[in-house]
C-alpha atoms as a PDB file:
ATOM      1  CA  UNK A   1      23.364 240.923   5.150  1.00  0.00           C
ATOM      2  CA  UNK A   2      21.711 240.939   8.456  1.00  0.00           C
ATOM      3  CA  UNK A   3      17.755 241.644   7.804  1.00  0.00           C
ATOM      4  CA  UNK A   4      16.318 244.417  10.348  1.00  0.00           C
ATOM      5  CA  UNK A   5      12.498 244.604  11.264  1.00  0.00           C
ATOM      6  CA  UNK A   6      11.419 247.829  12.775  1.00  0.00           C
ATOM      7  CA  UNK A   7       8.805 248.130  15.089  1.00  0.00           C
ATOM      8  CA  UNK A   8       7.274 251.632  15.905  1.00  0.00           C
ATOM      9  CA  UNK A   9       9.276 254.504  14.261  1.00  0.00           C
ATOM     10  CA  UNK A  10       8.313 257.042  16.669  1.00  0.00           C
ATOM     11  CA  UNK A  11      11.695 258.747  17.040  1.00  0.00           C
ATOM     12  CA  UNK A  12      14.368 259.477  15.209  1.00  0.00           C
ATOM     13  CA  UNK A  13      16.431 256.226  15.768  1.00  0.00           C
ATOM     14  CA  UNK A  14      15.126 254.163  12.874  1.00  0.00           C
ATOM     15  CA  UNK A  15      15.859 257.218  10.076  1.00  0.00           C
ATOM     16  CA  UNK A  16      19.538 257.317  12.105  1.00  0.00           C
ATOM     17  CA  UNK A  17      20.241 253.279  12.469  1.00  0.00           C
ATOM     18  CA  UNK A  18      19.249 253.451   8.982  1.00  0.00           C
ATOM     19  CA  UNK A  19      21.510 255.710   7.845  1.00  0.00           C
ATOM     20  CA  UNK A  20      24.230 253.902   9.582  1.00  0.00           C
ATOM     21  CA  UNK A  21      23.511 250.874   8.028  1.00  0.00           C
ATOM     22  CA  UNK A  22      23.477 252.146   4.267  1.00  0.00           C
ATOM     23  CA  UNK A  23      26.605 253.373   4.653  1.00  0.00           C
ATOM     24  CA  UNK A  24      28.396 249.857   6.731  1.00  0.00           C
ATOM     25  CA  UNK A  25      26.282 247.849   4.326  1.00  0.00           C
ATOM     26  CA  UNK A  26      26.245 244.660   6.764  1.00  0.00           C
ATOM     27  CA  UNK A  27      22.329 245.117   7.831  1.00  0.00           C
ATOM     28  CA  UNK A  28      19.216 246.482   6.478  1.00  0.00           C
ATOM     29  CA  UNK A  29      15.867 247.276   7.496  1.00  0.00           C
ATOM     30  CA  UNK A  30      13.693 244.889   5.035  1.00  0.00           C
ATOM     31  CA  UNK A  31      10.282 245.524   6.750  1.00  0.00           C
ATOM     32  CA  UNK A  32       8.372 247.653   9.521  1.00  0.00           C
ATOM     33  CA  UNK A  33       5.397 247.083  11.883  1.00  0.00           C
ATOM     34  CA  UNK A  34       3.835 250.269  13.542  1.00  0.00           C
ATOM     35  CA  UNK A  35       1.035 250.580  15.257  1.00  0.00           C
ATOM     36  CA  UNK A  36       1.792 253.462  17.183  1.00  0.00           C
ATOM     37  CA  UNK A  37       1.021 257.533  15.931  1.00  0.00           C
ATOM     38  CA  UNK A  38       3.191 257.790  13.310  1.00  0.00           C
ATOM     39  CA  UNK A  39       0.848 257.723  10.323  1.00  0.00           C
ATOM     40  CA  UNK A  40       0.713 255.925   6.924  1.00  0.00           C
ATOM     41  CA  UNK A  41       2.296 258.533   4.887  1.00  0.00           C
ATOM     42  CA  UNK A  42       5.185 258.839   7.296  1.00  0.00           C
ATOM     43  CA  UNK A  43       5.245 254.495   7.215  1.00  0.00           C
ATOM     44  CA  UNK A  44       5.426 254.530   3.416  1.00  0.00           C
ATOM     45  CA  UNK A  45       8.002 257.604   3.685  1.00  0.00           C
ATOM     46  CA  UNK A  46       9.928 255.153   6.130  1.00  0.00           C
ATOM     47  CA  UNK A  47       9.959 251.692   3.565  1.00  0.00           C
ATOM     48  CA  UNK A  48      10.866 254.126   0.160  1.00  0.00           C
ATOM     49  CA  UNK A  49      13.060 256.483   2.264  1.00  0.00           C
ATOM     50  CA  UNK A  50      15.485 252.888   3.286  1.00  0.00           C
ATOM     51  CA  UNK A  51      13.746 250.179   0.461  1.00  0.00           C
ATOM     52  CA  UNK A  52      12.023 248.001   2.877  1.00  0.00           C
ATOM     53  CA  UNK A  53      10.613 244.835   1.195  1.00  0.00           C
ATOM     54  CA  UNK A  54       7.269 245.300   2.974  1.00  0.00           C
ATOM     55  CA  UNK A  55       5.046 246.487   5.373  1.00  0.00           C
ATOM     56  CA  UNK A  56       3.665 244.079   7.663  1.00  0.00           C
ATOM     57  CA  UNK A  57       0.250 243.413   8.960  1.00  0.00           C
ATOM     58  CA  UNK A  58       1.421 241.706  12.834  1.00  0.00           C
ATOM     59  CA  UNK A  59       4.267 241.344  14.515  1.00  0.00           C
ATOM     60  CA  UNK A  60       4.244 238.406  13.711  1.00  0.00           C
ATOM     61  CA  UNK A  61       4.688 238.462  10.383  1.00  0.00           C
ATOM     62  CA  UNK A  62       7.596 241.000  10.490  1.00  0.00           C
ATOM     63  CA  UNK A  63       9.537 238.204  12.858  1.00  0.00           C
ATOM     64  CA  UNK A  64       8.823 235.546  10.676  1.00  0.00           C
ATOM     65  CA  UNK A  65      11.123 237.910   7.669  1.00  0.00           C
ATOM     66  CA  UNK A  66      13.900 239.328   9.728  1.00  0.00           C
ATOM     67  CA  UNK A  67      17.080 238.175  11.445  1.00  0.00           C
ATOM     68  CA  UNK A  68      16.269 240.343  14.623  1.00  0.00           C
ATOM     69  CA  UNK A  69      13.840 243.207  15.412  1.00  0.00           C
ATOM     70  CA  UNK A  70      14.447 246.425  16.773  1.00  0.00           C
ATOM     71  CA  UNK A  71      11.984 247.991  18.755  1.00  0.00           C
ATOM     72  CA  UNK A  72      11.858 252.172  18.649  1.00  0.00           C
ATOM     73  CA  UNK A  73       8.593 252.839  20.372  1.00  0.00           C
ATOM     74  CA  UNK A  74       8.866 255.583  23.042  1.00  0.00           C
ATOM     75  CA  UNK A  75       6.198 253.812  24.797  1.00  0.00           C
ATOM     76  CA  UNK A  76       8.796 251.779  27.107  1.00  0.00           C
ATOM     77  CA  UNK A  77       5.480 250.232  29.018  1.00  0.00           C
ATOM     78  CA  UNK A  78       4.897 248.840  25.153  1.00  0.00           C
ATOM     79  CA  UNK A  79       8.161 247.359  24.984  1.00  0.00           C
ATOM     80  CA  UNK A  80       7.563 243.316  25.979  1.00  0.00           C
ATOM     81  CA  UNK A  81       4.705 243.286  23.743  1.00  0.00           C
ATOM     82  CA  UNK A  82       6.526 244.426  21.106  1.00  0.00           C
ATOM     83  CA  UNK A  83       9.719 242.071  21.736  1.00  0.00           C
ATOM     84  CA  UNK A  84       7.671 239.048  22.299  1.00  0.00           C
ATOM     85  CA  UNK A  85       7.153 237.539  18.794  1.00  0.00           C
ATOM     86  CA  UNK A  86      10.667 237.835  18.524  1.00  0.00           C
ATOM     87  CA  UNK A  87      11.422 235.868  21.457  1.00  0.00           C
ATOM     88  CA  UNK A  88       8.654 233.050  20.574  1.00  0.00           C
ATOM     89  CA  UNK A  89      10.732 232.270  17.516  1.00  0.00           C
ATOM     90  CA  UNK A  90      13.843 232.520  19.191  1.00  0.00           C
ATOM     91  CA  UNK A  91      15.061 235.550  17.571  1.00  0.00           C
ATOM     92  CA  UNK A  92      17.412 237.935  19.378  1.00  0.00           C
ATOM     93  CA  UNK A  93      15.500 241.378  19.487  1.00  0.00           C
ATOM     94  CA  UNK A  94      17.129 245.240  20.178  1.00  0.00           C
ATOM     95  CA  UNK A  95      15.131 247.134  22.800  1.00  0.00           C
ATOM     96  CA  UNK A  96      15.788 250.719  21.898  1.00  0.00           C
ATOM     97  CA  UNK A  97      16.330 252.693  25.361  1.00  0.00           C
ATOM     98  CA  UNK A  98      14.904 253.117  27.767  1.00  0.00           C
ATOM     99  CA  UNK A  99      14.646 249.305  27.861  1.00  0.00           C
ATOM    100  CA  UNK A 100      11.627 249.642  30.921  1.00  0.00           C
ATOM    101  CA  UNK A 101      10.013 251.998  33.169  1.00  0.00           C
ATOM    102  CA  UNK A 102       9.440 250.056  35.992  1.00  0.00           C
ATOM    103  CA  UNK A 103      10.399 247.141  38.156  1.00  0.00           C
ATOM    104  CA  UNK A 104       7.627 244.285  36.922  1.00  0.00           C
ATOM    105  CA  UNK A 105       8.459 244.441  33.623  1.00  0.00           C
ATOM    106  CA  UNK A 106      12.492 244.238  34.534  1.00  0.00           C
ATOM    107  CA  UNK A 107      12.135 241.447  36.125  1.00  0.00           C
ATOM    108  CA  UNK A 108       9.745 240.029  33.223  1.00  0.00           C
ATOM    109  CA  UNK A 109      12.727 240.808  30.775  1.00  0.00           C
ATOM    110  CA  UNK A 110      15.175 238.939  33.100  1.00  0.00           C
ATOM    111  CA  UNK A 111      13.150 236.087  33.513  1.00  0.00           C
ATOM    112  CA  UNK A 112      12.647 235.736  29.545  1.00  0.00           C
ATOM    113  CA  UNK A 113      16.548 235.842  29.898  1.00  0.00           C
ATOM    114  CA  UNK A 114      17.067 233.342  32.043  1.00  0.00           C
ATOM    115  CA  UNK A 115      15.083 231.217  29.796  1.00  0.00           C
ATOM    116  CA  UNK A 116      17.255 231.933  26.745  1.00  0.00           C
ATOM    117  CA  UNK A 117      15.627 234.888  24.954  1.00  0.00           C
ATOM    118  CA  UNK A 118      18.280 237.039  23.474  1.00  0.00           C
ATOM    119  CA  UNK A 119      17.535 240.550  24.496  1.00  0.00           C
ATOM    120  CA  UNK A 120      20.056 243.417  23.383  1.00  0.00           C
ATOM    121  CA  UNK A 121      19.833 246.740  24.564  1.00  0.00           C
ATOM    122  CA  UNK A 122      19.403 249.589  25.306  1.00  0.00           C
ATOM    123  CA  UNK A 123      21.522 253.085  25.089  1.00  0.00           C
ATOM    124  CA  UNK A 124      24.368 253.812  22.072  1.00  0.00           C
ATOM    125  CA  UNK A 125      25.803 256.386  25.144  1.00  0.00           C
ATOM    126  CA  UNK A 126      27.000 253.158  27.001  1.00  0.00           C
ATOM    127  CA  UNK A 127      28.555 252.178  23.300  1.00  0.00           C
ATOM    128  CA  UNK A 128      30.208 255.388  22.622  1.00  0.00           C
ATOM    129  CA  UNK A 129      33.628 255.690  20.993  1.00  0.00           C
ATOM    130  CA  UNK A 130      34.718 257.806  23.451  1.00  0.00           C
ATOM    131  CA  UNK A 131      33.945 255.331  25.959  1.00  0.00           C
ATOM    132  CA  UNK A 132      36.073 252.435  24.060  1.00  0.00           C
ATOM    133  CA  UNK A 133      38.752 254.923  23.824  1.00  0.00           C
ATOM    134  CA  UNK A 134      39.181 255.565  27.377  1.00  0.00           C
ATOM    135  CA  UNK A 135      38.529 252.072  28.547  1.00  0.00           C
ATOM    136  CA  UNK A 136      41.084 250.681  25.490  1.00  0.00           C
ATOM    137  CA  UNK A 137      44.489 252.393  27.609  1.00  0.00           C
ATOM    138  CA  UNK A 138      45.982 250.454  29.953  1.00  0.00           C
ATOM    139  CA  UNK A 139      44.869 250.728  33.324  1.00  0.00           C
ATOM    140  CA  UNK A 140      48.321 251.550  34.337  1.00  0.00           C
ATOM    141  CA  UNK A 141      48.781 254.498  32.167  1.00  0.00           C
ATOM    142  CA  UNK A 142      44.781 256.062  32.574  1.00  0.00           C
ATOM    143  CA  UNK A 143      44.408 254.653  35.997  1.00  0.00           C
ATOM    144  CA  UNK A 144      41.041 252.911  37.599  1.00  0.00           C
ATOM    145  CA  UNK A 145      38.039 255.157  37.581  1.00  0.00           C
ATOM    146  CA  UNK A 146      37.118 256.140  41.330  1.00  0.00           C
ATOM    147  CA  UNK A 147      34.558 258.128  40.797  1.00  0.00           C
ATOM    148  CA  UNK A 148      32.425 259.364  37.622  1.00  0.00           C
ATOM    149  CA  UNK A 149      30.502 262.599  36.830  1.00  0.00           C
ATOM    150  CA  UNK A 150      28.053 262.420  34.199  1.00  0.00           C
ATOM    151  CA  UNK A 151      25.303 264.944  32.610  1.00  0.00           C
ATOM    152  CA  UNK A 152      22.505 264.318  30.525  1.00  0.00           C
ATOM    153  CA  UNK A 153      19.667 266.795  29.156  1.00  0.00           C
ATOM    154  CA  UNK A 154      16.016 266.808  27.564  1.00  0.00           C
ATOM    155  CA  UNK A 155      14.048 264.861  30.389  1.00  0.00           C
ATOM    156  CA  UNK A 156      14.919 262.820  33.091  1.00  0.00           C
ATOM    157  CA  UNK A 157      14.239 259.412  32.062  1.00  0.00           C
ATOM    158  CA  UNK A 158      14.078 259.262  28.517  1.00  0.00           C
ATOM    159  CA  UNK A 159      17.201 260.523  28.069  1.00  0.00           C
ATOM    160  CA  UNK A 160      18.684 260.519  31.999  1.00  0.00           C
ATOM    161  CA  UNK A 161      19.250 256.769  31.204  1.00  0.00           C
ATOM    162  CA  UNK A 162      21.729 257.475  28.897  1.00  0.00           C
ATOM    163  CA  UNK A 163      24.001 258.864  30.924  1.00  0.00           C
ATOM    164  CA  UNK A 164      23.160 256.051  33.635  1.00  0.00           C
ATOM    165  CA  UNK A 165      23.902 253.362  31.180  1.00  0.00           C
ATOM    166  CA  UNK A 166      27.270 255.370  29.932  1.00  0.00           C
ATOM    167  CA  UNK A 167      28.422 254.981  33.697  1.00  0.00           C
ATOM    168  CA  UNK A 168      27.817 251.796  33.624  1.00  0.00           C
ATOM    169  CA  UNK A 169      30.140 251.676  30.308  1.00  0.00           C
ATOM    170  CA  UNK A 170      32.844 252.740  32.240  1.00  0.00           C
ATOM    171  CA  UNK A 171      32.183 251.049  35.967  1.00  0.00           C
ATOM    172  CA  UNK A 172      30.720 247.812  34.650  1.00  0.00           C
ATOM    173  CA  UNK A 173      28.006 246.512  37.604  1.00  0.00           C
ATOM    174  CA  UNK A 174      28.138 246.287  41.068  1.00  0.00           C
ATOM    175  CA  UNK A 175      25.730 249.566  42.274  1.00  0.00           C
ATOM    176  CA  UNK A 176      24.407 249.194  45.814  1.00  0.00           C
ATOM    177  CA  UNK A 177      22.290 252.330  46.619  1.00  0.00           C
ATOM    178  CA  UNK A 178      21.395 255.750  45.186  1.00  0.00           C
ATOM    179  CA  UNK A 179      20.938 258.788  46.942  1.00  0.00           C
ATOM    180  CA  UNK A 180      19.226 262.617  45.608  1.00  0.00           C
ATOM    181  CA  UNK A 181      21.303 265.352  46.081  1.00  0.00           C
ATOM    182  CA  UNK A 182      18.941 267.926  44.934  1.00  0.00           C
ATOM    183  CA  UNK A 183      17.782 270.089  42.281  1.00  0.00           C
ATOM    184  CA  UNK A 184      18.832 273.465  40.863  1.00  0.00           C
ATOM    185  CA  UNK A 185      16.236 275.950  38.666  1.00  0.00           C
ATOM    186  CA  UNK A 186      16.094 278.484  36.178  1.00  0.00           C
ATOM    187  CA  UNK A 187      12.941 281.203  36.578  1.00  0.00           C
ATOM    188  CA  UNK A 188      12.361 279.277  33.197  1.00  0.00           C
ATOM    189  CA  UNK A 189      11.054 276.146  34.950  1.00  0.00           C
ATOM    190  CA  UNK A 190      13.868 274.298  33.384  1.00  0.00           C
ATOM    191  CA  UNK A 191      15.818 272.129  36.347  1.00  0.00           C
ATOM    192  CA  UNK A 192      18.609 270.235  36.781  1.00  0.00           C
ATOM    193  CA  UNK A 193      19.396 267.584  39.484  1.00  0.00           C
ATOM    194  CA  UNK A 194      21.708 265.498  40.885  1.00  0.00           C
ATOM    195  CA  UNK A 195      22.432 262.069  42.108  1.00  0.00           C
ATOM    196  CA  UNK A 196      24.881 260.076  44.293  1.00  0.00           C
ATOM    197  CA  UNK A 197      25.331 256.238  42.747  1.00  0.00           C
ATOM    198  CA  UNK A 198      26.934 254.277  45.425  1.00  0.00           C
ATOM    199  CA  UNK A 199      29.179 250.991  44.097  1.00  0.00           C
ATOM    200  CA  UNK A 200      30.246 247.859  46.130  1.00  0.00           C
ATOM    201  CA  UNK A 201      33.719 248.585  44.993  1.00  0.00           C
ATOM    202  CA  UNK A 202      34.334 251.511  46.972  1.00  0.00           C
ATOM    203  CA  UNK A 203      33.778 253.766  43.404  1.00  0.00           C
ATOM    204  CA  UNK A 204      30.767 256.233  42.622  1.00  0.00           C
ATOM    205  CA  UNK A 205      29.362 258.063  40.334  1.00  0.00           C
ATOM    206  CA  UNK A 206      27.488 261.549  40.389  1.00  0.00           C
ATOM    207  CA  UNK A 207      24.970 262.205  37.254  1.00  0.00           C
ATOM    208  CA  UNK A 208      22.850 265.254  36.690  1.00  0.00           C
ATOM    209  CA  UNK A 209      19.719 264.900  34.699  1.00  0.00           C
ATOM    210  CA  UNK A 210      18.527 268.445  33.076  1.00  0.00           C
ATOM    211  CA  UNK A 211      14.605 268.915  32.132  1.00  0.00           C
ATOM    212  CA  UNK A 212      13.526 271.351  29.795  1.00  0.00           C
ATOM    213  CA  UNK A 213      16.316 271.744  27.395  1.00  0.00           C
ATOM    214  CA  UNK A 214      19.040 269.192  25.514  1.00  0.00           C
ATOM    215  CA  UNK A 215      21.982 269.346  27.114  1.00  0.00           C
ATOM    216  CA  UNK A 216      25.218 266.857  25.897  1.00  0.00           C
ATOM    217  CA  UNK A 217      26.673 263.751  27.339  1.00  0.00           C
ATOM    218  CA  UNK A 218      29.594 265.270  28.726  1.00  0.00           C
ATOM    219  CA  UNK A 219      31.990 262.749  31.498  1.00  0.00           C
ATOM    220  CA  UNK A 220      34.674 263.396  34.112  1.00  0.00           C
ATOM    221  CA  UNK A 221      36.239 260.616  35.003  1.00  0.00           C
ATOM    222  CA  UNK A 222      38.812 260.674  38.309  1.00  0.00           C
ATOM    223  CA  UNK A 223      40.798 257.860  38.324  1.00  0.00           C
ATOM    224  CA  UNK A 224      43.894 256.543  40.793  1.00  0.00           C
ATOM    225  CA  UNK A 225      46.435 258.219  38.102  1.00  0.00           C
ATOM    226  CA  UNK A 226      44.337 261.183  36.613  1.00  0.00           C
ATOM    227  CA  UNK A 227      41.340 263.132  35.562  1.00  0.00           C
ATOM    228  CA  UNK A 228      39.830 262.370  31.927  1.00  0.00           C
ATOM    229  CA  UNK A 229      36.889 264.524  30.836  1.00  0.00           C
ATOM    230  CA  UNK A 230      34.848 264.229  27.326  1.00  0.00           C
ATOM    231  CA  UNK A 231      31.527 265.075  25.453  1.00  0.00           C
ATOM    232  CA  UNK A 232      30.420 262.096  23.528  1.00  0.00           C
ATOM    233  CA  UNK A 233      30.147 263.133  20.206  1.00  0.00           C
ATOM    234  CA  UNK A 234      26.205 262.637  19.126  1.00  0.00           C
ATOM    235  CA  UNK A 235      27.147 262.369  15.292  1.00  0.00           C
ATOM    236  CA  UNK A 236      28.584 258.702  16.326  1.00  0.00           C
ATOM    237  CA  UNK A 237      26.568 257.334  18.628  1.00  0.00           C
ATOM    238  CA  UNK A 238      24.633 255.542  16.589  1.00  0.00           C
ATOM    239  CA  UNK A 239      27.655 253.934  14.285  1.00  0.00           C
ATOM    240  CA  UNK A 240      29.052 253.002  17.776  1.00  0.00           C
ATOM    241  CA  UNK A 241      25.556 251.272  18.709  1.00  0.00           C
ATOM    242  CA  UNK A 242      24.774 249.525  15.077  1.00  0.00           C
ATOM    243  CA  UNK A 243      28.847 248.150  15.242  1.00  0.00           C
ATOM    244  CA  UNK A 244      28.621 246.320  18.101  1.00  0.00           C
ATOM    245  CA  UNK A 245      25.127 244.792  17.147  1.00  0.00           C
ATOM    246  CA  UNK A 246      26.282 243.737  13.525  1.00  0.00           C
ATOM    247  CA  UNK A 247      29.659 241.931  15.351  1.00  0.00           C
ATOM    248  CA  UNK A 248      26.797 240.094  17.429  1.00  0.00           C
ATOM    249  CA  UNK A 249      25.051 239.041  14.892  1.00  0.00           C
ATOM    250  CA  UNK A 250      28.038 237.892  13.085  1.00  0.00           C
ATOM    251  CA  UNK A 251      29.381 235.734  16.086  1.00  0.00           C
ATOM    252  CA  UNK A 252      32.287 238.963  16.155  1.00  0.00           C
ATOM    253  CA  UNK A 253      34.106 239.858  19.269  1.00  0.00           C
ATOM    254  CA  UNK A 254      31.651 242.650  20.712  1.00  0.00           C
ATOM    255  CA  UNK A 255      30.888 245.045  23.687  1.00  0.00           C
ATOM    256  CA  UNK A 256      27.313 244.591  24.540  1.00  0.00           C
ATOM    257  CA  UNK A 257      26.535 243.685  27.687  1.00  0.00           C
ATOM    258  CA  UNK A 258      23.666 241.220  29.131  1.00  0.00           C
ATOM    259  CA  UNK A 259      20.315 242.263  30.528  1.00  0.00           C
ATOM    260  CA  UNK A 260      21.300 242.077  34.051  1.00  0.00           C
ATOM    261  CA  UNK A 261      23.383 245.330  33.584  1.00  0.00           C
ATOM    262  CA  UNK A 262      21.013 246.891  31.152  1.00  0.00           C
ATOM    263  CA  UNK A 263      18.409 246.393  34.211  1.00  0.00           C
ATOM    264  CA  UNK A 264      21.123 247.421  36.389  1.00  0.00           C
ATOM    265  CA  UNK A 265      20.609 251.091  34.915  1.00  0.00           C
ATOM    266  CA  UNK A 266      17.371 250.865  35.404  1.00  0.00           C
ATOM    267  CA  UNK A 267      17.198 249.753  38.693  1.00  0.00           C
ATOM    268  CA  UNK A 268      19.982 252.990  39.457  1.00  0.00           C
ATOM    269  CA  UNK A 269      17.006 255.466  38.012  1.00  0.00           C
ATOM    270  CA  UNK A 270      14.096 253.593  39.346  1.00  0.00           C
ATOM    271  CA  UNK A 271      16.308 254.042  43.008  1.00  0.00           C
ATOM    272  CA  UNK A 272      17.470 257.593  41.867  1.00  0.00           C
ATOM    273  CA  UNK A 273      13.630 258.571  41.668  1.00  0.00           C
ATOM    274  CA  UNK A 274      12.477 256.897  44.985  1.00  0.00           C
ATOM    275  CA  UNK A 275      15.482 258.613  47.232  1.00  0.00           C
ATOM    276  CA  UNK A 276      13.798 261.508  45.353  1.00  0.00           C
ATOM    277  CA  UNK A 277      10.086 261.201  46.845  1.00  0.00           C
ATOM    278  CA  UNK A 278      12.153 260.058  50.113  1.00  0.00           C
ATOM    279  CA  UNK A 279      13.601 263.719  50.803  1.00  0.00           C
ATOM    280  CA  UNK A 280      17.160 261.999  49.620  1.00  0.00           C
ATOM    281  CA  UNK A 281      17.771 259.693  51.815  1.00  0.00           C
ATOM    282  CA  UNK A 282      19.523 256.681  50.412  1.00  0.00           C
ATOM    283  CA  UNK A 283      17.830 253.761  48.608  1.00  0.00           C
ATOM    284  CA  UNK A 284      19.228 250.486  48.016  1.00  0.00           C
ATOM    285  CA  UNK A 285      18.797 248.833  44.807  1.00  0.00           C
ATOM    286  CA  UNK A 286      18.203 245.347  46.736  1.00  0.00           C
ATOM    287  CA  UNK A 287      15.418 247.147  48.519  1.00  0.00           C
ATOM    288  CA  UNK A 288      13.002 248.463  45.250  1.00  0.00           C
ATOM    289  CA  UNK A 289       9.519 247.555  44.913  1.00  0.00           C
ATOM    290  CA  UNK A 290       7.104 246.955  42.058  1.00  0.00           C
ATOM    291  CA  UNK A 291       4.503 249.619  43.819  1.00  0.00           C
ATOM    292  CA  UNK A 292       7.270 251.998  44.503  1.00  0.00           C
ATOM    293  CA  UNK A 293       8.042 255.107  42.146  1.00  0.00           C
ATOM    294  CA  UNK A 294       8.501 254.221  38.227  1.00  0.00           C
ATOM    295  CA  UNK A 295       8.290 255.975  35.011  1.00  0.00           C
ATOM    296  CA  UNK A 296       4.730 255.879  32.896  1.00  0.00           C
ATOM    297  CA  UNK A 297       5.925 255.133  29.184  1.00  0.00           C
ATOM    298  CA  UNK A 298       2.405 256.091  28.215  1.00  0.00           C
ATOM    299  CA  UNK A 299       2.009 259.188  29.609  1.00  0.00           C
ATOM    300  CA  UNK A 300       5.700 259.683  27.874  1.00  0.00           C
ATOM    301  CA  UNK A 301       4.023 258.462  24.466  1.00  0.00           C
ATOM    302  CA  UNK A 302       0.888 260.878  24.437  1.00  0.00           C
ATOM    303  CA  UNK A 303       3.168 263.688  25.142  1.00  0.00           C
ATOM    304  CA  UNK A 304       6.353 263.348  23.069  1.00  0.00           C
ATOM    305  CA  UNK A 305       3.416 261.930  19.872  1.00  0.00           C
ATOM    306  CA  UNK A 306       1.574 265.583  21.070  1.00  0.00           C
ATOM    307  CA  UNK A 307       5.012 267.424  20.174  1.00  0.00           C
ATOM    308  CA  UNK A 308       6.520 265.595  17.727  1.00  0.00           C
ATOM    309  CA  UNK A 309       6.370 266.407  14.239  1.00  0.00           C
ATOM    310  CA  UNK A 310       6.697 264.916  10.271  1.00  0.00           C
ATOM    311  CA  UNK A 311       9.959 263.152  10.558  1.00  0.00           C
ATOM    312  CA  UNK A 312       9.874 260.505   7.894  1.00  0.00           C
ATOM    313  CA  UNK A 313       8.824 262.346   4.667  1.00  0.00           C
ATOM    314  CA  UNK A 314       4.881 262.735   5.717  1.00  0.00           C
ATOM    315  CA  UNK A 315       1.982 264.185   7.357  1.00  0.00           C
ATOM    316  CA  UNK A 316       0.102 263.161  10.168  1.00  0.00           C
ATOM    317  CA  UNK A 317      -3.482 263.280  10.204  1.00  0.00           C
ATOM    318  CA  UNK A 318      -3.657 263.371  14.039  1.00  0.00           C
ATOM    319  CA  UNK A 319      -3.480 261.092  16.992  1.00  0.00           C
END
């Protein structure tokens, strides 16, 4: 049994990995850390809700007791912190997505990397079933993808890298440049916009990002032999996610991919939202900068802990 430490149940991930994982019985979570807003009542909802063993003081305890951790904090700017008493004790550790907001702390992840820390990561979209099912056919019946057309909806980073990553599911690496297309509007205030991912391999990719409502992962995929379209189906991401990290653990054959294309998804919206502030013109990936346009993971916490209510069988008593 693969032991599970969670750190920061601010969304609903740790209730739905949970879930997941009583039913596959091959991991568990066995204790928590949080120091984020979720409150004491809602912690000890968490550890009877799944049977935790304990809760734990530091992060440091909680690595000492577990296999790996996962990290749910919304706070992406939070993230290394979180992940690095994992890493000290050579421990792989799960970044829950968005894996960073910003181009320091990318390279900061790569560079742990690169010196053997085991980070896994970041979006169950880029998992999906419906993603191993189209990339299981053989490329002579389905065809190569050319180009991909992806939408997303809630906000445009938090859950606009899902459908990034999900590209990169299906196109693997290689993006060169991203480009803004533009943005459409309701009189609600709710938006929609669109990008142009440009790939060294002569194939692209199109995804639309939609604030101020949830909207599904839904994919179009033209390929040299046809056209494939399909809405991931949200009851499975998360069994499609927890799979593939269990057959890691196990030393099983497995999908997840390293941290260089996990950062290459970043590095696609980090680009996406520069072309933005650039009036659209094109931005290369090559060309980002730590001072150029990224997204604050603490203004993201103060307002999603501001909206969010009891989700793990108590009451908060504020922020």
């Amino acid at each position: 049994m693969i032991r599970v430490g969670a750190v920061n149940i601010d969304t609903s991930h740790p209730m739905g990995f949970g879930e997941v994982m009583e039913r596959d019985s091959r991991a568990r979570y066995v204790g928590v850390y949080n120091d984020s807003f979720r409150d004491n009542r809602e912690v000890e909802g968490f550890i009877r809700r799944f049977g935790l063993e304990r809760r734990c003081g530091s992060l440091e305890e909680l690595a000492e007791m577990c296999d790996i951790g996962f990290i749910h904090g919304c706070d992406w700017d939070d993230h290394l912190r979180c992940a690095m008493p994992f890493i000290r004790r050579g421990k792989p550790v799960f970044i829950d997505k968005p894996l960073v907001g910003n181009l320091r702390d990318l390279r900061a992840v790569e560079r742990l990397t690169a010196q053997g820390a085991v980070i896994l990561g970041a979006s169950s979209a880029r998992y999906a079933y419906e993603v191993q099912e189209f990339l299981a056919q053989p490329e002579a019946e389905r065809g190569r993808p050319v180009q991909v057309f992806g939408t997303a909806g809630v906000d445009e980073f938090n859950y606009g890298i899902h459908i990034a990553e999900c590209i990169g599911g299906i196109l693997g690496t290689g993006a060169e440049a991203v480009r803004y297309m533009g943005r459409g509007q309701a009189d609600s205030g709710q938006y929609a916009e669109s990008y142009f991912v440009r790939f060294a391999s002569g194939q692209s990719a199109i995804f639309n990002t939609f604030t101020g409502v949830w909207q599904p992962f839904v994919l179009t995929i033209m390929t040299t032999k046809t056209t494939c379209h399909f809405r991931l189906d949200s009851n499975r991401l998360y069994a499609a996610l927890v799979e593939q990290i269990c057959n890691f653990m196990e030393g099983k054959p497995h999908r997840l991919v390293p941290v260089e294309a996990l950062g290459e998804s970043v590095r696609i919206m980090l680009a996406a939202a520069a072309s933005r502030a650039q009036g659209g013109a094109e931005v290369a990936l090559a060309d980002l900068a730590e001072d150029g346009p990224c997204y604050d993971g603490r203004a993201f916490w103060r307002d999603y802990a501001a909206a969010s209510g009891p989700m793990y069988g108590g009451y908060r008593d504020g922020l």
